[in-house]
N, C-alpha and C. Protein backbone atom coordinates (compact mmCIF):
# COMPACT_ATOMS: atom_id res chain seq x y z
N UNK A 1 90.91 92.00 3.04
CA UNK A 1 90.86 92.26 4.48
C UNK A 1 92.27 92.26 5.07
N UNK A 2 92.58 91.71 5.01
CA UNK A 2 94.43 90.84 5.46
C UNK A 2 95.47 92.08 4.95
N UNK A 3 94.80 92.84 3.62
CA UNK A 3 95.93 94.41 3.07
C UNK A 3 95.14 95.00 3.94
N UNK A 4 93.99 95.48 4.20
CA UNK A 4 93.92 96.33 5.21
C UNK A 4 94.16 96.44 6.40
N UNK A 5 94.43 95.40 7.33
CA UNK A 5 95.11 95.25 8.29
C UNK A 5 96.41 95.38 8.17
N UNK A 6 97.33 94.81 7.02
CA UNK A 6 98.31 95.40 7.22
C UNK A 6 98.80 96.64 7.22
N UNK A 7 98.05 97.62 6.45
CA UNK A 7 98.08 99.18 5.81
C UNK A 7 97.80 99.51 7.53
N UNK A 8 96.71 99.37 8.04
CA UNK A 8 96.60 99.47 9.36
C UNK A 8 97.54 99.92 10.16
N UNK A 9 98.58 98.57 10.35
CA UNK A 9 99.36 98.03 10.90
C UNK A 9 100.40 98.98 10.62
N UNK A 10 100.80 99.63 9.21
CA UNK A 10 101.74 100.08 8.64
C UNK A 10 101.44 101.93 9.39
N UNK A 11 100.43 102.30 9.39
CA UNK A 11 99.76 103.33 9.80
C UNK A 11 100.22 103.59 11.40
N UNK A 12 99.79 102.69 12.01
CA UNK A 12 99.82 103.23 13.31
C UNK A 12 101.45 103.25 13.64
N UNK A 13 102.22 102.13 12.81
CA UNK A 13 103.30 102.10 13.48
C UNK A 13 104.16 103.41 13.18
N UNK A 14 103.49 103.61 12.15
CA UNK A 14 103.97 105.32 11.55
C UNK A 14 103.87 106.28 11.89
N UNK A 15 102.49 106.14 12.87
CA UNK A 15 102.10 107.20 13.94
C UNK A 15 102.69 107.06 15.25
N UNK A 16 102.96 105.89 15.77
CA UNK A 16 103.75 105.35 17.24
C UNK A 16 105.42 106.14 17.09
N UNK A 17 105.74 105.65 15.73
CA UNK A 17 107.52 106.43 15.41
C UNK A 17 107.46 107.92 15.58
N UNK A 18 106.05 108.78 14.68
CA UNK A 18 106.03 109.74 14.95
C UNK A 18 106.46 110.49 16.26
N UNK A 19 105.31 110.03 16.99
CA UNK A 19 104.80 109.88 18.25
C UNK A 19 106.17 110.24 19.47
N UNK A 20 106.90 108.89 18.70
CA UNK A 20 108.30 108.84 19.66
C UNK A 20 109.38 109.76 19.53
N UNK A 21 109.13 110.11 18.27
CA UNK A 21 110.72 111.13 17.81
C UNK A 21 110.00 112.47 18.13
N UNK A 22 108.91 112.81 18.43
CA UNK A 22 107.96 114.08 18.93
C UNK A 22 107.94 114.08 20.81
N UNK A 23 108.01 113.19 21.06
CA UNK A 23 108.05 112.96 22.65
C UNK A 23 109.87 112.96 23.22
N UNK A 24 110.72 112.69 22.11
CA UNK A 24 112.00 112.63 22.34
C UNK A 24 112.82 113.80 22.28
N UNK A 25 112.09 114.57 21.49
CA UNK A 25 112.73 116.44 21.34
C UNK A 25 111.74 117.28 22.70
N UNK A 26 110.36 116.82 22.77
CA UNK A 26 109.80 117.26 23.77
C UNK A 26 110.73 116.79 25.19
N UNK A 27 111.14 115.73 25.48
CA UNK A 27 112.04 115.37 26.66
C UNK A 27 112.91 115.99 26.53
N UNK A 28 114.33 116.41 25.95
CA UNK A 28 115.13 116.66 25.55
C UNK A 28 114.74 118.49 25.52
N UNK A 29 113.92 118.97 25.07
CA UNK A 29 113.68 120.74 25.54
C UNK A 29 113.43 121.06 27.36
N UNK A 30 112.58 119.60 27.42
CA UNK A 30 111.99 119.67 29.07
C UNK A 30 113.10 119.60 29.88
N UNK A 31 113.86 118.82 29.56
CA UNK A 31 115.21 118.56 30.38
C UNK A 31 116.30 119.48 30.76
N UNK A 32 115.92 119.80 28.83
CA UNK A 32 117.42 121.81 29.13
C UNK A 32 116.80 122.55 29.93
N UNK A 33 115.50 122.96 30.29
CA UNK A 33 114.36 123.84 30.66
C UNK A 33 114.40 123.33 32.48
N UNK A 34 114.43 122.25 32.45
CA UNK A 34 114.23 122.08 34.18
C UNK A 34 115.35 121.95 35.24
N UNK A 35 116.49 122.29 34.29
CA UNK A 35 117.89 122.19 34.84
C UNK A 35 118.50 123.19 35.22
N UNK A 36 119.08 123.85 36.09
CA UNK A 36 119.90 125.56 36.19
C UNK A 36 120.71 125.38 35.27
N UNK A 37 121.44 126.37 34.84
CA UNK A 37 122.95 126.00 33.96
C UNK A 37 123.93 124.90 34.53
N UNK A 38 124.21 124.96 35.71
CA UNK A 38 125.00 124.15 36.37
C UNK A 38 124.45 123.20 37.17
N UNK A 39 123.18 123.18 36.58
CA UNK A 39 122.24 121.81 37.34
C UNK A 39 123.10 120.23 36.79
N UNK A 40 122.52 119.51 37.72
CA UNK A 40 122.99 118.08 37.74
C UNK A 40 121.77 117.25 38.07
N UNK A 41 121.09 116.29 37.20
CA UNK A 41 119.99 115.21 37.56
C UNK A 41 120.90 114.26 37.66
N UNK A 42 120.15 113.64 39.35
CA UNK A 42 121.20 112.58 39.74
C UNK A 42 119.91 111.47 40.36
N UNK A 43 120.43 110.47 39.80
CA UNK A 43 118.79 109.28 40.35
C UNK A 43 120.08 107.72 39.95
N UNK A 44 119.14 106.85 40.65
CA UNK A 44 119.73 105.53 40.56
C UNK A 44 118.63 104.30 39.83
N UNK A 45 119.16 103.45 39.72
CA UNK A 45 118.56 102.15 38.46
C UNK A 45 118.96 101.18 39.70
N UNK A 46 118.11 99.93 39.38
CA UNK A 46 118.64 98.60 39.69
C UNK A 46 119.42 97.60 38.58
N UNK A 47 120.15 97.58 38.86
CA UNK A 47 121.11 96.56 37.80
C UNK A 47 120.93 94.78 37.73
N UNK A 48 121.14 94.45 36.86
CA UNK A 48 120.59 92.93 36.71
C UNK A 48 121.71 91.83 37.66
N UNK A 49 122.71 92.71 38.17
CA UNK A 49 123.12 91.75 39.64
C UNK A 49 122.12 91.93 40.67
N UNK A 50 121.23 92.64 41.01
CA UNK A 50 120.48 92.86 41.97
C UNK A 50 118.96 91.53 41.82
N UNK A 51 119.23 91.48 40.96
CA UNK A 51 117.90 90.20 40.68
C UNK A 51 117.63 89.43 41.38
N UNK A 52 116.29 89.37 42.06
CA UNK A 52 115.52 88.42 43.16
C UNK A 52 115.68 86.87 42.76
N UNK A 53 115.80 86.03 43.24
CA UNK A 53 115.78 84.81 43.17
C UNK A 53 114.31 84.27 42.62
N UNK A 54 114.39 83.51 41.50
CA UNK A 54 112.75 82.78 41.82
C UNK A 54 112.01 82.17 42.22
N UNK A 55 110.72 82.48 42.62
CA UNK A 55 110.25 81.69 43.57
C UNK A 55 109.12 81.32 42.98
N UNK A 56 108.30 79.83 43.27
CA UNK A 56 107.57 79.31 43.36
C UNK A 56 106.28 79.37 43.73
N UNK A 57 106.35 79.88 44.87
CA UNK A 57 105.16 80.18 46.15
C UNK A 57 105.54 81.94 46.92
N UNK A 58 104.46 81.74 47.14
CA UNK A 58 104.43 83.25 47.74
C UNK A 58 104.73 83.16 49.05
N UNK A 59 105.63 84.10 49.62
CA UNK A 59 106.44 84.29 50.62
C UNK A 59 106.27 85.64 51.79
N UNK A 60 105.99 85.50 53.09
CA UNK A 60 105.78 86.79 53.79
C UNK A 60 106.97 87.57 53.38
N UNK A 61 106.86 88.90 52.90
CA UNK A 61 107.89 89.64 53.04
C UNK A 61 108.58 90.26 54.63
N UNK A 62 107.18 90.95 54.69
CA UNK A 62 106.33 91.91 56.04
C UNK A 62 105.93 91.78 56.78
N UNK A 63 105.75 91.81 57.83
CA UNK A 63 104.51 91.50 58.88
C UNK A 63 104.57 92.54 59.78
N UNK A 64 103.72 93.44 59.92
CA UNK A 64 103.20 94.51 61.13
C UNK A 64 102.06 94.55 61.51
N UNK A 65 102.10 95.03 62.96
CA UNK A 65 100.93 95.03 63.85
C UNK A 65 100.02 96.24 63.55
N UNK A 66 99.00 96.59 63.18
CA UNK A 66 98.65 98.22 63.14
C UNK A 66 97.94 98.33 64.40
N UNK A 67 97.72 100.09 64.74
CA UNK A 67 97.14 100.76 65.70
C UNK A 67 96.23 99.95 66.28
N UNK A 68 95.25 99.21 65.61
CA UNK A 68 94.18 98.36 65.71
C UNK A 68 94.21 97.25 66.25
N UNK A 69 95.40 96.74 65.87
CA UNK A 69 95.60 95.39 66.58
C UNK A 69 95.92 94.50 64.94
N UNK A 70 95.41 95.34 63.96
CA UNK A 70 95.32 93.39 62.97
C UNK A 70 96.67 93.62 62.41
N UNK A 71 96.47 92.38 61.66
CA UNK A 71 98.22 91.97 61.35
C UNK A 71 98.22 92.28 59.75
N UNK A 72 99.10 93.23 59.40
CA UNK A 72 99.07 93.20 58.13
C UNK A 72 100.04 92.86 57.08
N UNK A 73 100.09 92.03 56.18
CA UNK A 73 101.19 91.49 55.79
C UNK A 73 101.39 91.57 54.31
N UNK A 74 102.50 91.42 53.78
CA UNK A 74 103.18 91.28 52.50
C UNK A 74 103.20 90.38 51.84
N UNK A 75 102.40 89.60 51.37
CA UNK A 75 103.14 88.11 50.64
C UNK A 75 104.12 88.96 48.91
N UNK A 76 105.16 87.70 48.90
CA UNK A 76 105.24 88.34 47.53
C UNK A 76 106.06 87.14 46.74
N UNK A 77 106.20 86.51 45.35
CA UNK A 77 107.01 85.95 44.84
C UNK A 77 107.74 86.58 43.82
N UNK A 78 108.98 86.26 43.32
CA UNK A 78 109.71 86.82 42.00
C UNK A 78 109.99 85.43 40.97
N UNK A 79 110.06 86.65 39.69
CA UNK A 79 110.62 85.69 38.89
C UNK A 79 111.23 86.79 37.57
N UNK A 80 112.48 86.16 37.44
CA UNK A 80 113.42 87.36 36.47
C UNK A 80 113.34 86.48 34.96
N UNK A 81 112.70 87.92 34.06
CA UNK A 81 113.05 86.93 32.67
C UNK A 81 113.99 88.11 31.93
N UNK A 82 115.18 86.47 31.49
CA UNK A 82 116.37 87.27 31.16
C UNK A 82 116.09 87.89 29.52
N UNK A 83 115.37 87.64 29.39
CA UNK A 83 115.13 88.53 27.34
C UNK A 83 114.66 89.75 27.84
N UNK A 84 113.72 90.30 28.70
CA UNK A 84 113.46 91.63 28.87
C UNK A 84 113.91 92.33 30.12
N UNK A 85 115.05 91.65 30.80
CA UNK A 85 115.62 92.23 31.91
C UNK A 85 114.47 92.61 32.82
N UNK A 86 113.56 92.23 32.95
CA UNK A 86 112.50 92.39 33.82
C UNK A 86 112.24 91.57 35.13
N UNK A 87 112.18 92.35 35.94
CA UNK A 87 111.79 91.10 37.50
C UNK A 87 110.33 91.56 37.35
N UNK A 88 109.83 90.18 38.06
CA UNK A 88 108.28 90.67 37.79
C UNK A 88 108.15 90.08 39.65
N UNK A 89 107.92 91.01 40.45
CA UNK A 89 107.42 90.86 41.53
C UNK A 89 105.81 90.78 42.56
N UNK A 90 104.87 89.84 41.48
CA UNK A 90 103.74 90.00 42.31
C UNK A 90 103.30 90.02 43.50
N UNK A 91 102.80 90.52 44.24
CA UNK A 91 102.45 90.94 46.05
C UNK A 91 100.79 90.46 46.01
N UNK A 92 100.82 90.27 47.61
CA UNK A 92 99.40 90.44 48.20
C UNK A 92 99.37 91.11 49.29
N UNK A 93 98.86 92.04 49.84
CA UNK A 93 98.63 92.43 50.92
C UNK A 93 97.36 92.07 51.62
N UNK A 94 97.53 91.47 52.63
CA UNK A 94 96.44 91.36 53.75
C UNK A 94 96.11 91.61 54.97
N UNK A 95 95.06 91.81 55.28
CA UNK A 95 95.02 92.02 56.21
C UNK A 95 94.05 91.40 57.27
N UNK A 96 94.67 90.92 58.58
CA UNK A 96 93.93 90.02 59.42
C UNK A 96 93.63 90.40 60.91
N UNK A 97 92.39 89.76 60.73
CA UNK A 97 91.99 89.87 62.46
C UNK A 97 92.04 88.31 62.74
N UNK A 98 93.46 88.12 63.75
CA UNK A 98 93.93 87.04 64.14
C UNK A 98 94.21 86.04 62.82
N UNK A 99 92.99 85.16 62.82
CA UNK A 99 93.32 84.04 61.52
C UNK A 99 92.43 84.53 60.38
N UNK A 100 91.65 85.57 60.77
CA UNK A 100 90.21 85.92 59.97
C UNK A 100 90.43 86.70 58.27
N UNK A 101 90.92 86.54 57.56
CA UNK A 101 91.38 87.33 56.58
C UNK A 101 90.44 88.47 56.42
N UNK A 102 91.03 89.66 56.42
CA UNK A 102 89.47 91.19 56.21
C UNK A 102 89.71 91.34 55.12
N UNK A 103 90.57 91.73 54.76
CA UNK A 103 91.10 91.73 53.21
C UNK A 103 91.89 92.09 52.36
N UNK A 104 92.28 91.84 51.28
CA UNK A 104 93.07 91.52 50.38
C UNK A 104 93.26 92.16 49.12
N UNK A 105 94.52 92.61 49.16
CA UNK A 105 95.02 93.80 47.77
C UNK A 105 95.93 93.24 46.61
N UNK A 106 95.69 92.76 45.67
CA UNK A 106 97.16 92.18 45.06
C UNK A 106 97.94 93.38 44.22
N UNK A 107 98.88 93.35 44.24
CA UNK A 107 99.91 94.13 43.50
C UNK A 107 100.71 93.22 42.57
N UNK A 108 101.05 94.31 41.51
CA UNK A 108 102.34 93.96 40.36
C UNK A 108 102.94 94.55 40.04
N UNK A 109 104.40 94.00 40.68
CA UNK A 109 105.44 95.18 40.39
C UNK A 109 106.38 94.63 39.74
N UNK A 110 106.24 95.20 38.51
CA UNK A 110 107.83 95.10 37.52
C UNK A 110 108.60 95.87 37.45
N UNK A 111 110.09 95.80 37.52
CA UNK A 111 110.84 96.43 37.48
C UNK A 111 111.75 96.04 36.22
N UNK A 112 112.48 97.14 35.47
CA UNK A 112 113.40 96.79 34.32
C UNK A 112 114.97 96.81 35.22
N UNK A 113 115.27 96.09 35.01
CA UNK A 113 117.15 95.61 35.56
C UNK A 113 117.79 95.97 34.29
N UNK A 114 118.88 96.90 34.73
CA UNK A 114 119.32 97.72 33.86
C UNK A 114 121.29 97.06 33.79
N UNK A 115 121.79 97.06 32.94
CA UNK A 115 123.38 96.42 31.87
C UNK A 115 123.88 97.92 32.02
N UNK A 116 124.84 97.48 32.49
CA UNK A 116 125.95 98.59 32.51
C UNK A 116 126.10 99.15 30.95
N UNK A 117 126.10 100.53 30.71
CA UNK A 117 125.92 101.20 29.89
C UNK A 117 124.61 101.24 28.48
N UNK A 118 123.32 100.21 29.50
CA UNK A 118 122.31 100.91 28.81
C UNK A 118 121.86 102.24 28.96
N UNK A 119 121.83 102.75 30.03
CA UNK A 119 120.83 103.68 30.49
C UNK A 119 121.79 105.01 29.66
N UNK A 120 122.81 104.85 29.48
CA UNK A 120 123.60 106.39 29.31
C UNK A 120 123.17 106.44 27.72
N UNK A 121 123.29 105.58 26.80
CA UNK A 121 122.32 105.69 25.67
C UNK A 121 121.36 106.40 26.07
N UNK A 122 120.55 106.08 26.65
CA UNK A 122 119.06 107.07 26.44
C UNK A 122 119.39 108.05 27.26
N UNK A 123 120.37 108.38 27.73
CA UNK A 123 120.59 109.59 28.80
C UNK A 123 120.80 110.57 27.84
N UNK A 124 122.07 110.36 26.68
CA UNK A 124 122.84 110.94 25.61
C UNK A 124 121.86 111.42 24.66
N UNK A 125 120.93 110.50 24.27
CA UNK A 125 119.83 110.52 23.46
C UNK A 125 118.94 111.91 23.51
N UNK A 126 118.82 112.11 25.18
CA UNK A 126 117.80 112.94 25.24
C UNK A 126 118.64 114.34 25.51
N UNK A 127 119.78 114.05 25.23
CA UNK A 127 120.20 115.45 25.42
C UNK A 127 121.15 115.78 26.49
N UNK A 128 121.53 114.93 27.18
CA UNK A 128 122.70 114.94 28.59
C UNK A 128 123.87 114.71 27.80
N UNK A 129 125.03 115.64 27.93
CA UNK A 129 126.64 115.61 27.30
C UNK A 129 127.42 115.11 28.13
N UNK A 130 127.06 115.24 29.62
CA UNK A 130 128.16 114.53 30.23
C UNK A 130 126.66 113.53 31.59
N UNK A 131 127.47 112.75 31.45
CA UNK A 131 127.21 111.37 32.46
C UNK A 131 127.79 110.54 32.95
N UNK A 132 127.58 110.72 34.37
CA UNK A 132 128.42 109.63 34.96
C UNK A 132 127.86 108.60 35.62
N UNK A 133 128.97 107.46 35.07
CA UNK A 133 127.73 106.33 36.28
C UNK A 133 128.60 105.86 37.25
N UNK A 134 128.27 105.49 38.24
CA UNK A 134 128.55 104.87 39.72
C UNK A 134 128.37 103.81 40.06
N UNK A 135 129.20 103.06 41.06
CA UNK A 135 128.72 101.57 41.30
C UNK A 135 128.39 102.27 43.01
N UNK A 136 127.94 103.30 43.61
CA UNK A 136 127.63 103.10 44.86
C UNK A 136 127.94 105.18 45.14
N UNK A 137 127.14 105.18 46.65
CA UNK A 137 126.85 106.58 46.72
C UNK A 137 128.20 106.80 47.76
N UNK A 138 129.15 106.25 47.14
CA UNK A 138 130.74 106.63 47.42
C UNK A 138 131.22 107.16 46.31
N UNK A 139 130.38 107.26 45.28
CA UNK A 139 130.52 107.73 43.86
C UNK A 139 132.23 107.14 43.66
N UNK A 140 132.21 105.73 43.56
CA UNK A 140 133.45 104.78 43.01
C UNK A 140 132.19 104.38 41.50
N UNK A 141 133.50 104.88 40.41
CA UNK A 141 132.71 104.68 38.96
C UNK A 141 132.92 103.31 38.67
N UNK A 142 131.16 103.26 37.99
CA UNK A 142 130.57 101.78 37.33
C UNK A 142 131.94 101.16 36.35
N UNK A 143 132.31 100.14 36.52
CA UNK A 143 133.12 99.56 34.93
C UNK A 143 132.35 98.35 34.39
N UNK A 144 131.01 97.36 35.33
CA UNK A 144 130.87 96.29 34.32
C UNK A 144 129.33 96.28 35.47
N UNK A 145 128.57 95.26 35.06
CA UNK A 145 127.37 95.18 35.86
C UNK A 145 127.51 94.15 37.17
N UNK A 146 128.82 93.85 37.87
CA UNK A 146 128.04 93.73 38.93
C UNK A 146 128.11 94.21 40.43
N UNK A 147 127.24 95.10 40.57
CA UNK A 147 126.96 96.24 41.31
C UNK A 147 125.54 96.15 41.46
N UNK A 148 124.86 96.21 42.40
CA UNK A 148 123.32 96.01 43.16
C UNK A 148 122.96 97.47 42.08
N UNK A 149 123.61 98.84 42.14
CA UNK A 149 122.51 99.72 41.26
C UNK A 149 123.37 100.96 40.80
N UNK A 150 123.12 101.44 39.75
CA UNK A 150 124.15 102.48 39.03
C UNK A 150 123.31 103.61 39.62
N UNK A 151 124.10 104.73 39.57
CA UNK A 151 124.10 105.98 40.12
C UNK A 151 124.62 107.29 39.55
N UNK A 152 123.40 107.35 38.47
CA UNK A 152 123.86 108.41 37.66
C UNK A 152 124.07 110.14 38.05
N UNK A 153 124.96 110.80 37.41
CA UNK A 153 124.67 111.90 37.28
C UNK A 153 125.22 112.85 36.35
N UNK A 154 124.11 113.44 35.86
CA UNK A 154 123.83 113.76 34.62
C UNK A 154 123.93 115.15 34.23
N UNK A 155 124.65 116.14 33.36
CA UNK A 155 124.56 117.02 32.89
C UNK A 155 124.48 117.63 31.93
N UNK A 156 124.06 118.85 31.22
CA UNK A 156 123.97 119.22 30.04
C UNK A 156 125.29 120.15 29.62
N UNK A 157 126.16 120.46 30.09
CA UNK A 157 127.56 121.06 29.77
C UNK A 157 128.63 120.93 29.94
């Protein structure tokens, strides 16, 4: 039982690699394909100086009045774990008539916090020759991570 699970095991991960180096030439055609010749993809990351503090308890972010009158609000706490550069920001949204809770949405939002010169690896990877990164939309270039969010822009020539 225990070899067939591993054969299993050995299988899918063989199919997942597949999978990835088939989705990585597919990105990489999509990318030459959705660009003009002299196109430029330009988007921004949050960087791991930008990281929320952790918290304990859940905290109003928000608070607005709607058309209606009820109060609708944000709760939210963070907590950053440094092995997967991940903030994990869970939310609640509610909503109230006066003290009356009507009701209630929870959210989970993770975000990956990105190290100065990860992202251009996988930029290069998929096929971008030139990239630039930024510490701010004064386009003054990135040299180390701490900068609230990099600001790439990306080309194929």
């Amino acid at each position: 039982m225990h070899q067939q699970k591993d054969a299993k095991s050995k299988d899918f991960a063989s199919f997942l690699f597949a999978s990835m180096d088939r989705m990585r030439a597919y990105q990489e055609q999509e990318t030459k394909e959705m660009l003009a010749p002299a196109g430029k993809l330009v988007f921004a990351v949050d960087t791991i100086a930008d990281r929320c503090e952790n918290d304990s308890d859940y905290k109003t972010a928000i608070s607005v009045k709607t058309e209606q009158g009820f109060d609708l609000l944000l709760r939210s706490k963070n907590y950053y774990d440094e092995e997967t550069q991940t903030q994990f920001s869970p939310a609640i949204y509610e909503l109230y008539n006066g003290t009356k809770l009507l009701q209630s949405e929870p959210m989970d939002f993770q975000t990956h916090l990105y190290k100065f010169g990860e992202m251009e690896c996988y930029l290069k990877e998929i096929g971008f020759t030139t990239v630039k990164t930024y510490s701010s939309f004064e386009k003054e270039r990135a040299v180390d991570d701490q900068c609230d969010m990099f600001l790439f822009e990306c080309s194929l020539g």
